[in-house]
Protein backbone atom coordinates (compact mmCIF):
# COMPACT_ATOMS: atom_id res chain seq x y z
CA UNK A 1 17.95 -49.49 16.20
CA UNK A 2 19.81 -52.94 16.20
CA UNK A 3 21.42 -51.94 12.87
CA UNK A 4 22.47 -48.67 14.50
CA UNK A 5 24.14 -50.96 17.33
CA UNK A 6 25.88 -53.35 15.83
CA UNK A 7 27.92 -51.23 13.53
CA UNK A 8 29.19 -49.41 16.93
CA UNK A 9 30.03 -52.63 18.45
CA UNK A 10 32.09 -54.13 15.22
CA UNK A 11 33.77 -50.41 15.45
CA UNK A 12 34.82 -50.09 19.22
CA UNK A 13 34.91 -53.57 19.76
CA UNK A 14 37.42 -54.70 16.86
CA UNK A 15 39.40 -51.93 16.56
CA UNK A 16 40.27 -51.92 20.42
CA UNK A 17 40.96 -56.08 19.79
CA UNK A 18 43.01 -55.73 16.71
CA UNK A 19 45.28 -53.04 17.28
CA UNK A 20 45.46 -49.74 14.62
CA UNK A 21 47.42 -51.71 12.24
CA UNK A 22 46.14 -54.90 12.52
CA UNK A 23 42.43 -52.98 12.46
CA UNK A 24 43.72 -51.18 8.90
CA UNK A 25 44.63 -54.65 7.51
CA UNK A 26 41.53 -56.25 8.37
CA UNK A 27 39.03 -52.60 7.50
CA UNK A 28 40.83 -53.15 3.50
CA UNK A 29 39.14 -56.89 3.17
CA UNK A 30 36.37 -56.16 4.62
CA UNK A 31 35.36 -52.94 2.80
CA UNK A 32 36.51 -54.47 -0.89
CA UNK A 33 33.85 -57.53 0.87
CA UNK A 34 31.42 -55.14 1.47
CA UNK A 35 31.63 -52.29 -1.07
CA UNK A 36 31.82 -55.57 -3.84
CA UNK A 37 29.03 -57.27 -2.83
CA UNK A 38 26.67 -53.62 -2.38
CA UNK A 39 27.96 -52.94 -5.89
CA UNK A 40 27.17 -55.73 -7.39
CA UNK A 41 23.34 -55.79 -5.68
CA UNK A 42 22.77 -52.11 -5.18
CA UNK A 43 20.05 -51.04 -7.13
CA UNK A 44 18.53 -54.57 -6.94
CA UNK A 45 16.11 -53.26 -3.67
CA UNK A 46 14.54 -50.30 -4.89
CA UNK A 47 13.49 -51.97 -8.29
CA UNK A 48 11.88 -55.00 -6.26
CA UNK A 49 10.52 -52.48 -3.53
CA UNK A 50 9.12 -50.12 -6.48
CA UNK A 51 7.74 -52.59 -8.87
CA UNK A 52 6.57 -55.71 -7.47
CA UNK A 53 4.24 -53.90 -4.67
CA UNK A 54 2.75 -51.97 -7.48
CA UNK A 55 1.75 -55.25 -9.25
CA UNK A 56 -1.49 -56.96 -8.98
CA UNK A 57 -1.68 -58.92 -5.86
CA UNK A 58 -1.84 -62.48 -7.52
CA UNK A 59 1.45 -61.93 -9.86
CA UNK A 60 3.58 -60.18 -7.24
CA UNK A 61 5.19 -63.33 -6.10
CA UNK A 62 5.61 -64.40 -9.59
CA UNK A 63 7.50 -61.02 -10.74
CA UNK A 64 9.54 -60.85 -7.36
CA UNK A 65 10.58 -64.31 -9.03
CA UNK A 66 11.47 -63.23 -12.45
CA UNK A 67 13.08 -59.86 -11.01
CA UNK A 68 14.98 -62.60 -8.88
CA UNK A 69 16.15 -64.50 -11.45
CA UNK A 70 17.25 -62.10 -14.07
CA UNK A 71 19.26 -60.10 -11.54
CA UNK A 72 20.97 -63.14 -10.33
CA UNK A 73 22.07 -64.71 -13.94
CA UNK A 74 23.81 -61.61 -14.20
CA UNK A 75 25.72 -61.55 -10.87
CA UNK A 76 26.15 -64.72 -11.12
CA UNK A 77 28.20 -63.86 -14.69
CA UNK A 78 29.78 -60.81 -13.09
CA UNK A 79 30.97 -63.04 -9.88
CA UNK A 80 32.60 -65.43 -12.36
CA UNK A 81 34.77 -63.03 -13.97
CA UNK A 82 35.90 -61.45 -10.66
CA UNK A 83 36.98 -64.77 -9.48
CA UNK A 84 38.56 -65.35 -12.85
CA UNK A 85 40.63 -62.29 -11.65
CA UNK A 86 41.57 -63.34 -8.31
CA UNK A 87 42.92 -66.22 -10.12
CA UNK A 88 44.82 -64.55 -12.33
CA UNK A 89 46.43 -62.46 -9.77
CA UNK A 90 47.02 -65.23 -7.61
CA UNK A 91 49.05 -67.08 -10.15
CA UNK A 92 51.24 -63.76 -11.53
CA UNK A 93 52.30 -62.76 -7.99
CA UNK A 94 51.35 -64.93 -4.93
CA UNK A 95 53.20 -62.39 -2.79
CA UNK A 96 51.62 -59.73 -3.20
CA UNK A 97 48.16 -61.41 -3.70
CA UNK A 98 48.08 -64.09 -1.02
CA UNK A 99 45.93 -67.42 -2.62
CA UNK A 100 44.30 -67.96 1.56
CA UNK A 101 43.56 -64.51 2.05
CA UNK A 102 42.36 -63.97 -1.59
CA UNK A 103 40.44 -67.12 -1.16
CA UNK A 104 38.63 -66.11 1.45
CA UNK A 105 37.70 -62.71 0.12
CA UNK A 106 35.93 -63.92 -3.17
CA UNK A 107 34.05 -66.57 -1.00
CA UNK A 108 32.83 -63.81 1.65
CA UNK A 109 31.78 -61.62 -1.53
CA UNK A 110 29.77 -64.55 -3.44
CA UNK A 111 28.06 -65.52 -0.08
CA UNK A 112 27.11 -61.83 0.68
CA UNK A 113 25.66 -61.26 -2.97
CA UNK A 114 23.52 -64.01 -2.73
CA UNK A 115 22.24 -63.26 0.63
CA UNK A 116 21.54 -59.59 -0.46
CA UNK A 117 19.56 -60.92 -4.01
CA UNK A 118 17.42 -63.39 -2.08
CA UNK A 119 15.94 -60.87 0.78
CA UNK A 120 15.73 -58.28 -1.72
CA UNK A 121 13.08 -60.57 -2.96
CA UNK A 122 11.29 -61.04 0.45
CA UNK A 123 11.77 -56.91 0.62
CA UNK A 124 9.85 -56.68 -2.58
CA UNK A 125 7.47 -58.56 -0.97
CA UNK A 126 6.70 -56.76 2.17
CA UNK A 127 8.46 -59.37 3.92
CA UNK A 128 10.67 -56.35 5.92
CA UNK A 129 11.99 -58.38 8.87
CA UNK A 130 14.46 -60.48 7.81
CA UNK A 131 15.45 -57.65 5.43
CA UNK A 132 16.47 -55.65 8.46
CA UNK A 133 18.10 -57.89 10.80
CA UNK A 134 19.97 -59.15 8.12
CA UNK A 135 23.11 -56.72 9.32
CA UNK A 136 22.64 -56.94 12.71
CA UNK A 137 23.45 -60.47 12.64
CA UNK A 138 26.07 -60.57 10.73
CA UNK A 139 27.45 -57.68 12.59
CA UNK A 140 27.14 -59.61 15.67
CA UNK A 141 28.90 -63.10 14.00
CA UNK A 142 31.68 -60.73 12.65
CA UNK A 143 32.78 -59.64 16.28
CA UNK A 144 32.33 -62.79 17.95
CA UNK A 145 34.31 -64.55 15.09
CA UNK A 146 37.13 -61.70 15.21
CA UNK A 147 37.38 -62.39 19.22
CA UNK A 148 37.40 -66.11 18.93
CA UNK A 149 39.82 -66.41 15.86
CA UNK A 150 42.04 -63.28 15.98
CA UNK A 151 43.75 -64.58 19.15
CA UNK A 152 44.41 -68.37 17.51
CA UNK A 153 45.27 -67.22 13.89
CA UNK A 154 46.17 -63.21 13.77
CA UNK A 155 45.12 -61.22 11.45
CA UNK A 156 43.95 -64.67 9.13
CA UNK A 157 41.87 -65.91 11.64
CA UNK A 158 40.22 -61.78 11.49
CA UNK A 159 39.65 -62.80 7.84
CA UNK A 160 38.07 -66.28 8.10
CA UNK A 161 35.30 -63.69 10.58
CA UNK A 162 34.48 -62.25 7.67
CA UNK A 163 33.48 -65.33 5.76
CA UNK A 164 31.98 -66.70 9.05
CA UNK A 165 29.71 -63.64 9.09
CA UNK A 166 28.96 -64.17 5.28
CA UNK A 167 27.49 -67.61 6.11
CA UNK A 168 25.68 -66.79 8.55
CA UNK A 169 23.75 -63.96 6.77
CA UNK A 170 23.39 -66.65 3.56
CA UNK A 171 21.77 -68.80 6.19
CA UNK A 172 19.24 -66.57 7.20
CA UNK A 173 18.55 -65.62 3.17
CA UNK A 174 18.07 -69.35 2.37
CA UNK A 175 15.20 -69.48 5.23
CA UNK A 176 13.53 -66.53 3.50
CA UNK A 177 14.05 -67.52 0.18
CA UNK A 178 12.93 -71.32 0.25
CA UNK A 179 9.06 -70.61 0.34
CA UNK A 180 9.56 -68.12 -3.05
CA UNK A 181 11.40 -70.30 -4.40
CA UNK A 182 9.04 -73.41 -3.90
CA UNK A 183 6.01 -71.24 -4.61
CA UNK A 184 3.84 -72.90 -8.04
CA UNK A 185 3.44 -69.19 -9.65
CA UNK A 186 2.63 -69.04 -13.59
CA UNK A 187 5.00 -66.32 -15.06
CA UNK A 188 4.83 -62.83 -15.58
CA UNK A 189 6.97 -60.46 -17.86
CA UNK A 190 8.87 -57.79 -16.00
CA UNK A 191 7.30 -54.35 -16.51
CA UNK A 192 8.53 -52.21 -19.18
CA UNK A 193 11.20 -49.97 -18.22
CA UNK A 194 11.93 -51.69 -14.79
CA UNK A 195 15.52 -52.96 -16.38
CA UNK A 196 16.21 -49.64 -17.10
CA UNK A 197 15.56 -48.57 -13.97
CA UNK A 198 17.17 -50.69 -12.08
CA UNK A 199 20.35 -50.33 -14.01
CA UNK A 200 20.37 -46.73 -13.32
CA UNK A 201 19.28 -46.69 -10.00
CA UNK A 202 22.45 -49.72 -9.19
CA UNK A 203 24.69 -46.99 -11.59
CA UNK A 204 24.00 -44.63 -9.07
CA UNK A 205 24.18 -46.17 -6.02
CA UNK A 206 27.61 -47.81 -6.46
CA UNK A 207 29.11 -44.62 -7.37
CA UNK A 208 27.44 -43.01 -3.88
CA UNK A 209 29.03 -46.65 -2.00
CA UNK A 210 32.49 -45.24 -3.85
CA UNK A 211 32.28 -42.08 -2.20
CA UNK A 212 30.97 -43.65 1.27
CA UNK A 213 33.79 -46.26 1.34
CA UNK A 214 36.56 -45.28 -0.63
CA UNK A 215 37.76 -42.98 1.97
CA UNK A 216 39.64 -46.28 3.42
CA UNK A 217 41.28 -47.61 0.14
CA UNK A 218 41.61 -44.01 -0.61
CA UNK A 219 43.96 -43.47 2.49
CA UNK A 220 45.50 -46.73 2.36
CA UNK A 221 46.79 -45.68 -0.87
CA UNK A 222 47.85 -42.00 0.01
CA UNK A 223 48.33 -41.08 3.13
CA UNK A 224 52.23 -41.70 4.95
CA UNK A 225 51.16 -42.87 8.19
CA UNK A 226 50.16 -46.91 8.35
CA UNK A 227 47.85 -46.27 11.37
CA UNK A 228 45.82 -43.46 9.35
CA UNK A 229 44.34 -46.46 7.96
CA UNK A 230 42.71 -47.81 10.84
CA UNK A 231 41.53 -44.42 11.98
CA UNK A 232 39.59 -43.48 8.81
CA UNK A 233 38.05 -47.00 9.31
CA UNK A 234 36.91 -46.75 12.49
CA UNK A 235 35.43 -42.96 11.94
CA UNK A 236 33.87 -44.30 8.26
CA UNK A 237 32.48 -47.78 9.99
CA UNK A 238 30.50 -45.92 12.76
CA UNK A 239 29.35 -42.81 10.20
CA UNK A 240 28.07 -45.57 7.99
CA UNK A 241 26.55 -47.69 10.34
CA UNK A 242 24.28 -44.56 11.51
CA UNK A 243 23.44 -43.63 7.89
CA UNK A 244 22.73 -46.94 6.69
CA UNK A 245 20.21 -47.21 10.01
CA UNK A 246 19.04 -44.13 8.69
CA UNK A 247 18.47 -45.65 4.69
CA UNK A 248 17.30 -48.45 5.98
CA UNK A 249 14.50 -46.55 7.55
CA UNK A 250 13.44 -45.59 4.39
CA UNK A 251 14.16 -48.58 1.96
CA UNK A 252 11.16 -50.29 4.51
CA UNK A 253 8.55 -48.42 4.05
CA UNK A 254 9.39 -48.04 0.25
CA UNK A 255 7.58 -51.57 -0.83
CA UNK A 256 3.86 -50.58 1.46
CA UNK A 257 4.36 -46.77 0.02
CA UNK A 258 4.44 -48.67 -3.34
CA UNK A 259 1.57 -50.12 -3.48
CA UNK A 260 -1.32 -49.36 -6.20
CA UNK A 261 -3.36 -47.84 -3.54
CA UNK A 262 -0.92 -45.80 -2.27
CA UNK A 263 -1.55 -41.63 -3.03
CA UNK A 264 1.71 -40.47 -4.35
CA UNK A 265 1.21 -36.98 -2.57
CA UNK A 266 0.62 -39.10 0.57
CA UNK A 267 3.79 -41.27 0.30
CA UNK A 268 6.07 -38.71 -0.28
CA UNK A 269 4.28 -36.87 2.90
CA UNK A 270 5.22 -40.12 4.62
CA UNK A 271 8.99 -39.72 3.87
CA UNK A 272 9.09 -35.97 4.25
CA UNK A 273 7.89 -36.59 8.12
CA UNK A 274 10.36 -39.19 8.76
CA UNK A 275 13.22 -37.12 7.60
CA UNK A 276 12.05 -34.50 9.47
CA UNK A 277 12.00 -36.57 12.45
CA UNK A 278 15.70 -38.50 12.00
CA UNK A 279 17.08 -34.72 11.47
CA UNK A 280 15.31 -33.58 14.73
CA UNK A 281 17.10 -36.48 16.47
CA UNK A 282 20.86 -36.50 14.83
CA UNK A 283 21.30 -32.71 14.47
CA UNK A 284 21.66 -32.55 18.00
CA UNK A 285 23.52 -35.28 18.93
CA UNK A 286 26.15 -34.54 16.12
CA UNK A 287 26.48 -31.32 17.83
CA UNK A 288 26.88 -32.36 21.06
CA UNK A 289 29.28 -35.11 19.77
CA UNK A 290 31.36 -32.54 18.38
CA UNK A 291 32.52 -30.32 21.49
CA UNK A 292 33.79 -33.58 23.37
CA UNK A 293 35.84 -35.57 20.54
CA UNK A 294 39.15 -34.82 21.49
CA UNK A 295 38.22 -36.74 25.07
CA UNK A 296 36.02 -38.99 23.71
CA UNK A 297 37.64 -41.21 21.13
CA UNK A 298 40.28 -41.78 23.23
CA UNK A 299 38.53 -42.96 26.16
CA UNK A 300 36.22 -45.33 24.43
CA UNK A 301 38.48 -47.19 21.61
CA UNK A 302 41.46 -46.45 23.65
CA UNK A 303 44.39 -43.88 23.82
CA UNK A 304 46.15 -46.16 20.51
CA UNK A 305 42.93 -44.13 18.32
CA UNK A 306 43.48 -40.69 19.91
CA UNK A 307 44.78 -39.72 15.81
CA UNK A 308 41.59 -40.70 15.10
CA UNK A 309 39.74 -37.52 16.38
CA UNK A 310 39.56 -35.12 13.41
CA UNK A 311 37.98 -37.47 11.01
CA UNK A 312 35.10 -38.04 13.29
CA UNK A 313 34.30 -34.23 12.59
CA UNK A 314 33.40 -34.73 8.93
CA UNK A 315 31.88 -38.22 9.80
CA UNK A 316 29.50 -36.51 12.35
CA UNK A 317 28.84 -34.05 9.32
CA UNK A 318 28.02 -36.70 6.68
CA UNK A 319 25.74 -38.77 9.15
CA UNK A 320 23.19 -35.52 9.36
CA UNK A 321 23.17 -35.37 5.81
CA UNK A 322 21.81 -38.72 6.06
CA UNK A 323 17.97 -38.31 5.89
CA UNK A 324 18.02 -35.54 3.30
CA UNK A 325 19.92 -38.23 0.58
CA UNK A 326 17.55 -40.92 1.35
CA UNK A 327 14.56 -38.41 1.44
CA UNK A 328 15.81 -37.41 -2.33
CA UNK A 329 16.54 -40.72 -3.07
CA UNK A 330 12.93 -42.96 -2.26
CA UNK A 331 11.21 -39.55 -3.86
CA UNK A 332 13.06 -40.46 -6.81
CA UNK A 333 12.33 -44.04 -7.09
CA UNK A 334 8.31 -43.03 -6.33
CA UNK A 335 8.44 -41.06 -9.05
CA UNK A 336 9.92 -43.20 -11.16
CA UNK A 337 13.35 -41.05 -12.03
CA UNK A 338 15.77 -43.10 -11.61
CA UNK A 339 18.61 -40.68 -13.67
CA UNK A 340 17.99 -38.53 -10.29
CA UNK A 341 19.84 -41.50 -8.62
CA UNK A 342 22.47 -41.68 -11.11
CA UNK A 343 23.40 -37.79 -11.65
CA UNK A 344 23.44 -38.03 -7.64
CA UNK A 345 25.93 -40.69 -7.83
CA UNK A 346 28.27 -38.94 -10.80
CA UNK A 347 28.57 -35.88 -8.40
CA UNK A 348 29.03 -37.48 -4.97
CA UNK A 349 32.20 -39.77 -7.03
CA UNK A 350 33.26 -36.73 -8.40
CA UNK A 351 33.37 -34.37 -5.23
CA UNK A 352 34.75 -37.90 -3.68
CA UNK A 353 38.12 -37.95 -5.50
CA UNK A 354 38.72 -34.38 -5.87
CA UNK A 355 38.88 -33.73 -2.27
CA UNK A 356 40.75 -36.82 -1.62
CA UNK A 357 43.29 -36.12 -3.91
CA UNK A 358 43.47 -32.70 -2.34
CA UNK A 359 43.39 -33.47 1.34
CA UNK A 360 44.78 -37.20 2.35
CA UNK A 361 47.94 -36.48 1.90
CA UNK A 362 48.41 -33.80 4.04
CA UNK A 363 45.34 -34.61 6.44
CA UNK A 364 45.52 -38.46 6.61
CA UNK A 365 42.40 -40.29 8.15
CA UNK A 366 40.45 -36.37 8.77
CA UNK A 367 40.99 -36.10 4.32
CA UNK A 368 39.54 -39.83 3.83
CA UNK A 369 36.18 -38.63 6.14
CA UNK A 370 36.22 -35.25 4.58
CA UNK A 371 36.23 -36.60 0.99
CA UNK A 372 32.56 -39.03 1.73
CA UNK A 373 31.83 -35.25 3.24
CA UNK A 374 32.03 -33.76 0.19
CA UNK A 375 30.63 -36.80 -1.87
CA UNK A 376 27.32 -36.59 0.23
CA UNK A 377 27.12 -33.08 -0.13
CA UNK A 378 27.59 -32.80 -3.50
CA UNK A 379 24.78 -36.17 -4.52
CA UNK A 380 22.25 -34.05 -1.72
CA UNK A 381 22.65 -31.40 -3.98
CA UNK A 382 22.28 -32.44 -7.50
């Protein structure tokens, strides 16, 4: 529930604060932040939540270790070269590519990737708290940053929020972290086949983040009107915030469903139920959404967002599909079939940039919602 709120805060609050174009110029750093840093980790919670509960009790803290470790030397390597990048393109053309602003992008990534490695440890663990407030307070740093430093520095004092935000959420992983990490443990091998699995199951879920998020590059990119930028952000940011709620539902019970003593047929009955009961809930309320958008964006992120209306239609759309994708998705990983994840993934990209190509130009922020749409629809089905 607090991961539901905060998303709707950062996306009524903000936008309403910023302005539509100072909103689209803040929603592009923040989503290469936060589609980088899910890319670079995604993957990295299913393996721990799969594997390590399924280990003998005494070597679980030991594996989450050695899972740790080996995912982080190669983020670690992968975080080098994208700063390497930044560099580059910081040197070659300073106008376009701003050194502060660039700066403080890279930073924000590096912090968020190592707060996302070290609770996926604690997730593999059981340890499901910290995992889940994780976003709420960050969330909730992010807006109060944004309304302290957007009035003293513009749109760079938005971006410093963002970093802000990423401390605060590496904070809260070193807390979690520091009794793993201090923990005497002899050392296990990692199961056989769990590096394959995780690479697949990170394969797949970065192409599915593509088709979430790219809606707002996506637009950026095509569509004529600057403020279509800040619309598909706003409808995307709220849409996501509800399915990621939703996911996160699932990812939490993932490590106790896990376990060795866990029936398979009883675990998946486990997941089918709670899907049942989120669609019960959001089916609904998406309807009821629907029939009063026209009046209601308007009145609650103010009449500056009334353009914003028709891509809440598709948003409302993919935010439904939301419990059937992470039902198909935690079946997958219980069964151990992780190409189920990545075929998912291919299609939902795929059906991503087709539609996009087809419909932002001529529909602006409603062809940037209606291309995730399409992505979801098409990973739900494969």
């Amino acid at each position: 529930a607090a991961e539901m709120a905060t998303p709707l805060l950062l996306a009524t609050v903000v936008p309403r604060t910023l302005g539509p174009a100072d909103y689209g110029r803040f929603a592009v750093p923040l989503t290469v932040v936060t589609l980088g840093s899910l890319a670079l980790t995604l993957g990295g919670p299913t393996l721990m939540a799969r594997y390590v509960p399924a280990a003998a009790p005494g070597d679980r803290v030991a594996l989450a270790r050695a899972i740790g470790g080996r995912l982080a030397r190669g983020r670690a390597a992968q975080l080098a070269v994208i700063a390497a990048v930044a560099l580059v393109a910081v040197v070659w053309n300073p106008a376009r590519v701003p050194p502060l602003e660039t700066g403080l992008v890279v930073a924000a990534l590096a912090l968020n990737v190592a707060t996302s490695l070290a609770l996926q440890v604690g997730l593999g663990l059981g340890r499901t708290g910290a995992w889940s407030v994780r976003y709420p307070i960050q969330n909730a740093v992010l807006i109060g940053a944004v309304l302290v430093l957007y009035p003293l520095a513009g749109a760079t004092g938005a971006l410093v929020a963002i970093l802000v935000s990423a401390a605060a959420g590496a904070a809260l992983a070193a807390a979690v972290a520091r009794p793993v990490v201090a923990a005497r443990t002899p050392e296990v091998p990692v199961p056989v086949g769990a590096v394959r699995f995780g690479a697949l199951q990170a394969a797949g879920a970065a192409l599915v983040q593509f088709a979430h998020r790219g809606g707002v590059l996506a637009v950026a990119l095509l569509a004529v009107a600057p403020a279509a930028t800040g619309f598909v952000a706003l409808a995307t940011g709220i849409a996501l915030g509800v399915t990621y709620a939703v996911l996160q539902a699932f990812t939490v019970t993932l490590p106790h469903l896990a376990d060795s003593a866990a029936s398979p047929g009883a675990a998946e009955a486990v997941l089918r139920r709670l899907a049942g009961g989120l669609l019960a809930v959001l089916v609904p309320v998406a309807a009821v959404t629907a029939l009063v958008l026209d009046d209601a964006v308007p009145a609650v992120f103010g009449s500056a967002y009334a353009g914003a209306a028709p891509a809440f239609g598709p948003a409302l759309a993919l935010v439904v599909l939301a419990p059937l994708n992470a039902l198909a998705v935690q079946v997958a990983a219980l069964r151990l079939r992780p190409e189920a994840a990545l075929s998912s993934g291919v299609a939902s990209a795929l059906a991503f940039v087709l539609v996009a190509g087809a419909t932002i130009p001529g529909w602006g922020a409603a062809g940037g919602t209606a291309a995730a749409l399409a992505g979801a629809a098409a990973g739900a089905l494969t």
